[in-house]
C-alpha atoms as a PDB file:
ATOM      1  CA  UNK A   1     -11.170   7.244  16.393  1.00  0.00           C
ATOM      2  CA  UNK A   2      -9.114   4.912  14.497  1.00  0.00           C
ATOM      3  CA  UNK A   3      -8.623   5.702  10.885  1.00  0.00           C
ATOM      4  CA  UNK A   4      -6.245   4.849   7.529  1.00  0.00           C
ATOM      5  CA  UNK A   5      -6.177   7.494   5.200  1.00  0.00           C
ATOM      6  CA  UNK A   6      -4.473   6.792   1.705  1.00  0.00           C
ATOM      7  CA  UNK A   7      -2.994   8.630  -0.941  1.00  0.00           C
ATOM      8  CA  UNK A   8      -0.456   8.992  -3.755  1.00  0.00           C
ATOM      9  CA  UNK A   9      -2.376   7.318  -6.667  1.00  0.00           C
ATOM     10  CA  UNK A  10      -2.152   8.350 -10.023  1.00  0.00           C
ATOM     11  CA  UNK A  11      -2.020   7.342 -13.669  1.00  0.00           C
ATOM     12  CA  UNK A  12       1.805   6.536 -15.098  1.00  0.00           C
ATOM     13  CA  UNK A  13       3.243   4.962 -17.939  1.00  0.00           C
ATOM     14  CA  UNK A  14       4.813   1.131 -17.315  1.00  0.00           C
ATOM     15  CA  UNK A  15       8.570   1.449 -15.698  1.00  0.00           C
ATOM     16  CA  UNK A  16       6.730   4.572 -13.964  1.00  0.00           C
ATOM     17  CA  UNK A  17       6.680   4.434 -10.010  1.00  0.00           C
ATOM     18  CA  UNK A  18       4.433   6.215  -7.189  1.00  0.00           C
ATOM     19  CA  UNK A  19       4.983   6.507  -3.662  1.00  0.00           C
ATOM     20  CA  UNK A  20       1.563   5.678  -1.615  1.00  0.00           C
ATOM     21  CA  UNK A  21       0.825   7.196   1.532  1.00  0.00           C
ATOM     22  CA  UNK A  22      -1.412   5.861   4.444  1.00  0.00           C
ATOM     23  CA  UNK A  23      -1.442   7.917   7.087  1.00  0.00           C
ATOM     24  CA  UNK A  24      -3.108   6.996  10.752  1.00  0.00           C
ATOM     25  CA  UNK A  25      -5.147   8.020  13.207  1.00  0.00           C
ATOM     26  CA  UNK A  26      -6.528   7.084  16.689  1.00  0.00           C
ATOM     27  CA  UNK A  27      -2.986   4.547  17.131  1.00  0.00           C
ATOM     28  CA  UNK A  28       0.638   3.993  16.991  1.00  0.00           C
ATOM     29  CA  UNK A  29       1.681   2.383  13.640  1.00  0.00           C
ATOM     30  CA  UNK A  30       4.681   1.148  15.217  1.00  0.00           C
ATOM     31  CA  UNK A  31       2.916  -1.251  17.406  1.00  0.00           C
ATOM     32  CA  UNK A  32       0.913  -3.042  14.927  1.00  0.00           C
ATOM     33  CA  UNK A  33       1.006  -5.174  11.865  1.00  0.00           C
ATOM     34  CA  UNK A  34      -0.057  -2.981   8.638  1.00  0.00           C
ATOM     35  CA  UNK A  35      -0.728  -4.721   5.420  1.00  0.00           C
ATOM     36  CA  UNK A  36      -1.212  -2.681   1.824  1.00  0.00           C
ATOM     37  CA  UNK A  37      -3.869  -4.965  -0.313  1.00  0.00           C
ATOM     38  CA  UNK A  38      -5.152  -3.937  -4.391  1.00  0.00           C
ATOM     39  CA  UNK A  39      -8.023  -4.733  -5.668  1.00  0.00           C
ATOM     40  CA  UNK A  40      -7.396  -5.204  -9.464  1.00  0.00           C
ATOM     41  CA  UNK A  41     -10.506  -4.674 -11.852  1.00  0.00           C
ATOM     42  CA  UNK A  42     -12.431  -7.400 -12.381  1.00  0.00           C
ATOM     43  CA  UNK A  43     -11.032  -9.368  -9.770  1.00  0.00           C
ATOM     44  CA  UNK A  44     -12.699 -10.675  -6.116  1.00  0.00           C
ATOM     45  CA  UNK A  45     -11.482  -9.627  -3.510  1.00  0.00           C
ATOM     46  CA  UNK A  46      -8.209  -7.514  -2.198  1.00  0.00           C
ATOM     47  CA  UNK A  47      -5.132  -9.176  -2.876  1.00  0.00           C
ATOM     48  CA  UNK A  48      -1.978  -8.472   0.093  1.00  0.00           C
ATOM     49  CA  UNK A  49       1.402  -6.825  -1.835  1.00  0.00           C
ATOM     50  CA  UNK A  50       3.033  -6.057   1.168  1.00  0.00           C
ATOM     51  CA  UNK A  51       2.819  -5.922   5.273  1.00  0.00           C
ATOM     52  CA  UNK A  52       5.192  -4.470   7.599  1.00  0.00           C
ATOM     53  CA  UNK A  53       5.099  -5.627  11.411  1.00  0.00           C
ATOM     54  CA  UNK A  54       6.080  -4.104  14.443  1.00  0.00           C
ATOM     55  CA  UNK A  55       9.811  -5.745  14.719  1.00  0.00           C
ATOM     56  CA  UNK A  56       9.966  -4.029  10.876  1.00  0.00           C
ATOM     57  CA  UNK A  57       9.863  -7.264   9.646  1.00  0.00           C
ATOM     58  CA  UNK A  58       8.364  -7.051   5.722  1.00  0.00           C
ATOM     59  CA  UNK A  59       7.138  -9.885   3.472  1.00  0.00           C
ATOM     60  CA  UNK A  60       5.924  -9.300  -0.511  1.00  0.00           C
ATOM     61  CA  UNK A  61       3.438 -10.709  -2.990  1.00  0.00           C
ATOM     62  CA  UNK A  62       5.322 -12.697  -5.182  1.00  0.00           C
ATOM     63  CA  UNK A  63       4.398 -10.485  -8.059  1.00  0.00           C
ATOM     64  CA  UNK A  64       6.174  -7.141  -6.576  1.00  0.00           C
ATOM     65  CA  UNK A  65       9.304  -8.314  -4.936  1.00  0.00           C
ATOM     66  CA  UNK A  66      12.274  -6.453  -6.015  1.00  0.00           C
ATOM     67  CA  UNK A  67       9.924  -3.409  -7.087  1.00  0.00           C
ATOM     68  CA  UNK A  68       8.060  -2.437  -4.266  1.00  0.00           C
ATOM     69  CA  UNK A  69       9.199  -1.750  -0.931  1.00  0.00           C
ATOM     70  CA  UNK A  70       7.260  -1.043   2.346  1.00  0.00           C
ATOM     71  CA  UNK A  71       8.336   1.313   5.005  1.00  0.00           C
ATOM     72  CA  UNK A  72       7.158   3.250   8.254  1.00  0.00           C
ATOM     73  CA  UNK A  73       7.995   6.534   9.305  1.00  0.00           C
ATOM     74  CA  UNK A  74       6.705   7.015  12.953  1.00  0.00           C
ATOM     75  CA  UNK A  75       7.225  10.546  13.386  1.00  0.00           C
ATOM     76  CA  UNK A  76       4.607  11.084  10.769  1.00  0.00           C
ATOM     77  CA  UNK A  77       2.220   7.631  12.375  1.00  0.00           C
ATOM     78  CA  UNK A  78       2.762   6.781   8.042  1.00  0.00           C
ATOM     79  CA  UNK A  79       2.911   3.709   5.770  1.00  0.00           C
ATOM     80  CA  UNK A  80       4.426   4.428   2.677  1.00  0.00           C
ATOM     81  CA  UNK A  81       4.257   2.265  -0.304  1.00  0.00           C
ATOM     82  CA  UNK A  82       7.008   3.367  -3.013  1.00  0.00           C
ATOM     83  CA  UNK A  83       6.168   1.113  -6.094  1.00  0.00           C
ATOM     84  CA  UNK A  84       8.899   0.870  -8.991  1.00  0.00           C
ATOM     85  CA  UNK A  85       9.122  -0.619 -12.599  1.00  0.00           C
ATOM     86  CA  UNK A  86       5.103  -0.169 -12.747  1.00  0.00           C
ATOM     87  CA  UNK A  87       3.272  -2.811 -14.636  1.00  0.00           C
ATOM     88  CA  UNK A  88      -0.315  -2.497 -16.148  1.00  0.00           C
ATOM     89  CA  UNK A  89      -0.937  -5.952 -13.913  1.00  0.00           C
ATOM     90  CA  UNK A  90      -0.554  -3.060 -10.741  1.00  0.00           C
ATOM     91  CA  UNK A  91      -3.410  -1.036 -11.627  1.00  0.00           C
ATOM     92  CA  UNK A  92      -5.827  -1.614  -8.852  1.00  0.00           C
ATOM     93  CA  UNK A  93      -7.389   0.921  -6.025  1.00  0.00           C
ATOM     94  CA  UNK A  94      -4.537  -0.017  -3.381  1.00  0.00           C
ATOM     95  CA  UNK A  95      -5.639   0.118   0.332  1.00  0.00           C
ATOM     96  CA  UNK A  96      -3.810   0.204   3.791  1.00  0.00           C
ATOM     97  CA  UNK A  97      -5.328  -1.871   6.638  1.00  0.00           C
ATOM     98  CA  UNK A  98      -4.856  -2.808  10.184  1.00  0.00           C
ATOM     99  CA  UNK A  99      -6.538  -5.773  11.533  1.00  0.00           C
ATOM    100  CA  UNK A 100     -10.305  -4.779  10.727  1.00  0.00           C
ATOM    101  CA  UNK A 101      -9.783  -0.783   9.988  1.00  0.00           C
ATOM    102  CA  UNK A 102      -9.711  -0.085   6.346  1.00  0.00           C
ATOM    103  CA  UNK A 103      -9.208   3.572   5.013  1.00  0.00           C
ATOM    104  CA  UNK A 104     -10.802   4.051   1.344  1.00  0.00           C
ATOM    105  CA  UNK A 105      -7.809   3.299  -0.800  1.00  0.00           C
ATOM    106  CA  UNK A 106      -6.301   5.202  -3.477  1.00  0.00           C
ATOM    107  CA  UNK A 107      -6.129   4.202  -7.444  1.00  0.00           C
ATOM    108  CA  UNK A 108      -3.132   3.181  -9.587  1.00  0.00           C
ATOM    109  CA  UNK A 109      -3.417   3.294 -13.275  1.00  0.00           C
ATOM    110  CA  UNK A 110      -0.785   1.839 -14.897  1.00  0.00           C
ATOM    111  CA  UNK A 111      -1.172   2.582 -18.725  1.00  0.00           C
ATOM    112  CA  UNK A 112       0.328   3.559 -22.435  1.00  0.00           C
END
């Protein structure tokens, strides 16, 4: 059974940072594209901060580059999401997906 699982959420304080967690199940995270997305309150739909492919190749949102980095640690079949310099524009539930799998996210809270 395939399956994302996130976690690593929290509340901090701006300039605050968290390291998210997606672990999988059911395949290899090395052999596919996996993409973190954040919903932010009141907005639509999920919004893509950051994706990681195979080759390791990694491309950011516009609004995170330089404070968030993406990463994979195959012996553990893990996304991680280390977030830096949080702003109160992060907060969102922040989920991990691959292709049309989506695990149930985990929420950021950036506030005073």
């Amino acid at each position: 059974q395939v399956q994302l699982v996130e976690s690593g959420g929290g509340t901090v304080r701006p300039g605050g940072s968290l390291t998210l967690s997606c672990a999988a199940s059911g395949f290899a995270v090395s052999d596919y594209s996996i993409t973190w997305t954040r919903r932010a309150p009141g907005e639509g739909g999920p919004r893509m901060v950051a994706l990681i492919t195979p080759g390791q190749y990694t491309t950011y949102a516009d609004s995170v580059k330089g404070r968030f980095t993406i990463s994979r640690d195959n012996a553990k079949n893990t996304i991680l999401l280390q977030t830096n310099s949080l702003k109160p524009e992060d907060t969102g539930v922040y989920y991990c997906n691959q292709g049309t799998t989506w695990g149930q996210g985990t929420e950021v809270t950036v506030s005073t």
